[in-house]
N, C-alpha and C. Protein backbone atom coordinates (compact mmCIF):
# COMPACT_ATOMS: atom_id res chain seq x y z
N UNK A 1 12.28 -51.01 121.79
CA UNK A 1 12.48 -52.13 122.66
C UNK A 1 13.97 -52.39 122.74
N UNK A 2 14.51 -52.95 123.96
CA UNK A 2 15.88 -53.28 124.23
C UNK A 2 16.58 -54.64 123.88
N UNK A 3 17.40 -54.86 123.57
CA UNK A 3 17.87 -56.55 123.43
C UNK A 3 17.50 -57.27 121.73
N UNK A 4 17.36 -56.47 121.72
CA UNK A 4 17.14 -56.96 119.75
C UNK A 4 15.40 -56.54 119.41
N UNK A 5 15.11 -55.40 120.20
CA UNK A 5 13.79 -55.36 120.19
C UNK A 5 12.21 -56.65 120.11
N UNK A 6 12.63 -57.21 120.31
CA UNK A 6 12.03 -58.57 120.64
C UNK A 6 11.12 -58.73 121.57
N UNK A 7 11.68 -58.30 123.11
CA UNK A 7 10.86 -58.73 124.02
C UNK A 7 11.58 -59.46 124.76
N UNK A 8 12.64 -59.65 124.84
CA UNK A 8 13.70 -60.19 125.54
C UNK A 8 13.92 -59.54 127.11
N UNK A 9 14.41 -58.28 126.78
CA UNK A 9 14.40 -57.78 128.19
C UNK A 9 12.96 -57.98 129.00
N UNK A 10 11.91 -57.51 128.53
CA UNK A 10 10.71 -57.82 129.36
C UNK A 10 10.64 -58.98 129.55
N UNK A 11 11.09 -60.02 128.83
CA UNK A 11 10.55 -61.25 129.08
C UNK A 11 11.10 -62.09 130.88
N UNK A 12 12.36 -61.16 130.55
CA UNK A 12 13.92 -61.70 131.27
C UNK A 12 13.59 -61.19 132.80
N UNK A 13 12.83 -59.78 132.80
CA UNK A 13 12.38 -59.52 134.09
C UNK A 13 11.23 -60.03 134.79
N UNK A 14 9.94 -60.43 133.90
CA UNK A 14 8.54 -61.33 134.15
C UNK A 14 9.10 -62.59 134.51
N UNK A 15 10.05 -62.76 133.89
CA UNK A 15 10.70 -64.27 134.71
C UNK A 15 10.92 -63.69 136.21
N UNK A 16 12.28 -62.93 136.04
CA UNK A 16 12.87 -62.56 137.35
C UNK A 16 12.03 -61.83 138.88
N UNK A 17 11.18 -61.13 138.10
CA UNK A 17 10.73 -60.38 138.86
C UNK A 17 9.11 -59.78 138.36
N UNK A 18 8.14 -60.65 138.79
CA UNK A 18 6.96 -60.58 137.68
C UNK A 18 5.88 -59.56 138.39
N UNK A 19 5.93 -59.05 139.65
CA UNK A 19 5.58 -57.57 140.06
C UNK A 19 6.06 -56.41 139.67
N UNK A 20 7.31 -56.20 139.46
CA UNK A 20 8.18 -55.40 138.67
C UNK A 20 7.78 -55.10 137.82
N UNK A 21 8.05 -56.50 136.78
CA UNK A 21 7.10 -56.27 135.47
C UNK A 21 5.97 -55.73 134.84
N UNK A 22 4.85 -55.68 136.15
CA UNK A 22 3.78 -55.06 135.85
C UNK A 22 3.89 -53.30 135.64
N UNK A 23 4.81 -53.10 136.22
CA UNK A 23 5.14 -51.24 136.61
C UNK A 23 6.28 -50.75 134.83
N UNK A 24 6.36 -51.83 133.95
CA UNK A 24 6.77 -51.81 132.52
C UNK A 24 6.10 -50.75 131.45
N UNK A 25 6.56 -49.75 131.34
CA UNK A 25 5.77 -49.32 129.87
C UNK A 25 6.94 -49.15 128.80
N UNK A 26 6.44 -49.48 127.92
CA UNK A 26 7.65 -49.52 126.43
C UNK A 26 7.12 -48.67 125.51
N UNK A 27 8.29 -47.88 125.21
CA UNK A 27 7.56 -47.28 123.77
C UNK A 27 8.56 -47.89 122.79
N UNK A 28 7.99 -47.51 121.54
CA UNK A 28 8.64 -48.29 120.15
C UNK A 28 7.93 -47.62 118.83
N UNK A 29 8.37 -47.67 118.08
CA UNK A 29 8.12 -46.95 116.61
C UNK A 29 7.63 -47.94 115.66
N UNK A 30 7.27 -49.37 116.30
CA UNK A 30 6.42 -49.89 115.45
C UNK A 30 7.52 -51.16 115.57
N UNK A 31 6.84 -52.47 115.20
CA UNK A 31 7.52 -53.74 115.25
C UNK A 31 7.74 -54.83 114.03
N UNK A 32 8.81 -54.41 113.82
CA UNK A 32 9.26 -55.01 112.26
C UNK A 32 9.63 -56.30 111.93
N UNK A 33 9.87 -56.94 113.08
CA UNK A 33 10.29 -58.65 112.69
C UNK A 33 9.00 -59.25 113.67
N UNK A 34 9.18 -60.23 112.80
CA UNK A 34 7.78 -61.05 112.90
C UNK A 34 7.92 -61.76 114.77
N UNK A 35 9.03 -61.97 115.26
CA UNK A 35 9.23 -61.98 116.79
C UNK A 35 8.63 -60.97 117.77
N UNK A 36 8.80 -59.51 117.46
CA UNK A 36 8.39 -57.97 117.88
C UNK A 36 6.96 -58.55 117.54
N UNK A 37 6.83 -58.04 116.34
CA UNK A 37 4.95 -58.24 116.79
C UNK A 37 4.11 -59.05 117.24
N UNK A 38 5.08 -60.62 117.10
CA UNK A 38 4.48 -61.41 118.26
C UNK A 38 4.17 -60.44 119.42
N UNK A 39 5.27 -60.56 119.85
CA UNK A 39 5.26 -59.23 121.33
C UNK A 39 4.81 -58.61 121.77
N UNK A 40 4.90 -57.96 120.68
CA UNK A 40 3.43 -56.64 121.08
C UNK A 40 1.74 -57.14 121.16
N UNK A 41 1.87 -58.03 120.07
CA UNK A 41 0.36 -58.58 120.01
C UNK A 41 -0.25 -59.52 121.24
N UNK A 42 0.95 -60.20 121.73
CA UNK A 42 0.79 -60.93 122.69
C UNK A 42 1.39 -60.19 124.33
N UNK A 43 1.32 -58.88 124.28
CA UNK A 43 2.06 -58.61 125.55
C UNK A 43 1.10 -58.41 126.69
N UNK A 44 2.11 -58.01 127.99
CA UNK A 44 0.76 -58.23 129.17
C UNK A 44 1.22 -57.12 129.79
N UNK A 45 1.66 -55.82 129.07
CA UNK A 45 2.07 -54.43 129.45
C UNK A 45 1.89 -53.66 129.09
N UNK A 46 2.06 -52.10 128.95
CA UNK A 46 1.76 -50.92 128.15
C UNK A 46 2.81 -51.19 127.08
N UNK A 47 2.42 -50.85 125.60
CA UNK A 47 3.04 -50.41 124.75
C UNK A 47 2.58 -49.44 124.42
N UNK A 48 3.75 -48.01 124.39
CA UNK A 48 2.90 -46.92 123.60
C UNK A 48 4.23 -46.84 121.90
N UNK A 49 3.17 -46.02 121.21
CA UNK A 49 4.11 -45.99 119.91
C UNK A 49 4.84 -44.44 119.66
N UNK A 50 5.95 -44.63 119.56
CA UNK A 50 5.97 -43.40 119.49
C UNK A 50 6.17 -42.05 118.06
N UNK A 51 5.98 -41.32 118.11
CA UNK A 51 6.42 -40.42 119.73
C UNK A 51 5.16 -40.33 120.50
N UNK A 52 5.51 -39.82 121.22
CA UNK A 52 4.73 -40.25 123.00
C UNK A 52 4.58 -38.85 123.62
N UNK A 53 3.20 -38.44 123.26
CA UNK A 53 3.12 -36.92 124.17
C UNK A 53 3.40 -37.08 125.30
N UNK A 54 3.25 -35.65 126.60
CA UNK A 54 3.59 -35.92 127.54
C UNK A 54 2.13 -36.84 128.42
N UNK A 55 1.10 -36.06 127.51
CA UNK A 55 -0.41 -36.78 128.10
C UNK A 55 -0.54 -38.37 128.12
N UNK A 56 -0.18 -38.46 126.78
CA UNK A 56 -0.46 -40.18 126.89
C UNK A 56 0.88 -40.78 127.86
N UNK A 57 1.96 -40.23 128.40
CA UNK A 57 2.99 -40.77 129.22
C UNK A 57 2.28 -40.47 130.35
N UNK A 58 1.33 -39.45 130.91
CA UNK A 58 0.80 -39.50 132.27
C UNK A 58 -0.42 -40.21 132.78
N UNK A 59 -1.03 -40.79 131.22
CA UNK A 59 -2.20 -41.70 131.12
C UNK A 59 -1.74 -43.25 131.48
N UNK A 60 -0.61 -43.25 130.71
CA UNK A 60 0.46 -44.95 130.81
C UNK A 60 1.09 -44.78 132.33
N UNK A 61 1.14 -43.67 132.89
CA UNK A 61 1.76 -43.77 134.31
C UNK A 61 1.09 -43.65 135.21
N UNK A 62 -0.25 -43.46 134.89
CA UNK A 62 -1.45 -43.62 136.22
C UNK A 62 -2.03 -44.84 135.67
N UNK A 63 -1.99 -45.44 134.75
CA UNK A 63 -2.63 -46.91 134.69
C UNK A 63 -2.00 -47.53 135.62
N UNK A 64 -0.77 -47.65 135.40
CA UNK A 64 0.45 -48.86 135.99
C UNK A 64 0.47 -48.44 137.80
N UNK A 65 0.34 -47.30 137.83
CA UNK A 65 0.41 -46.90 139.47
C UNK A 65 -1.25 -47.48 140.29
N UNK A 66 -2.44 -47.46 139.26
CA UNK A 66 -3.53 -48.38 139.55
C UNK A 66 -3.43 -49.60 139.70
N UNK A 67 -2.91 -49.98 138.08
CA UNK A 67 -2.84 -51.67 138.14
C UNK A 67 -2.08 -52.57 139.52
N UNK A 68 -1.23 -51.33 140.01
CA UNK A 68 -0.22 -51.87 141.32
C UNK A 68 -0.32 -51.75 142.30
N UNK A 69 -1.61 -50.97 142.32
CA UNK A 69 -1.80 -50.42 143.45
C UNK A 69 -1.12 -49.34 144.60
N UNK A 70 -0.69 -48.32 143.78
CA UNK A 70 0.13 -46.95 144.11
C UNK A 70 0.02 -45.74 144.01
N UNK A 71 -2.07 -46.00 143.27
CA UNK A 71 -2.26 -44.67 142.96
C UNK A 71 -2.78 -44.00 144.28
């Protein structure tokens, strides 16, 4: 995650731009401060953990192209 791994940047664009947001997938190696796993536990996006085959990146990229309506 970007910005102190937190959830900051996602948060900063669901403000800004909350269609955008939906087209979000994050990967991360697991969430170590008790803020992060808020995050993750509470998020409204793909998190994958990584590492990240190429399959589960084409599984997380046809969800989001559904969820948006782009498949």
């Amino acid at each position: 995650m970007l910005t102190g791994g937190d959830g900051t940047l996602y948060s900063q664009i669901s403000e800004f731009n909350p269609e955008f947001a939906k087209r979000i997938v994050s990967a991360t190696v697991g969430a170590f401060t008790d803020q992060a796993r808020q995050f993750v536990e509470y998020r409204s996006h793909l998190i994958l953990t990584k590492p990240v085959s190429s399959a589960q990146s084409q599984v997380a990229i046809g969800h989001v192209l559904r969820a948006t309506g782009q498949d």
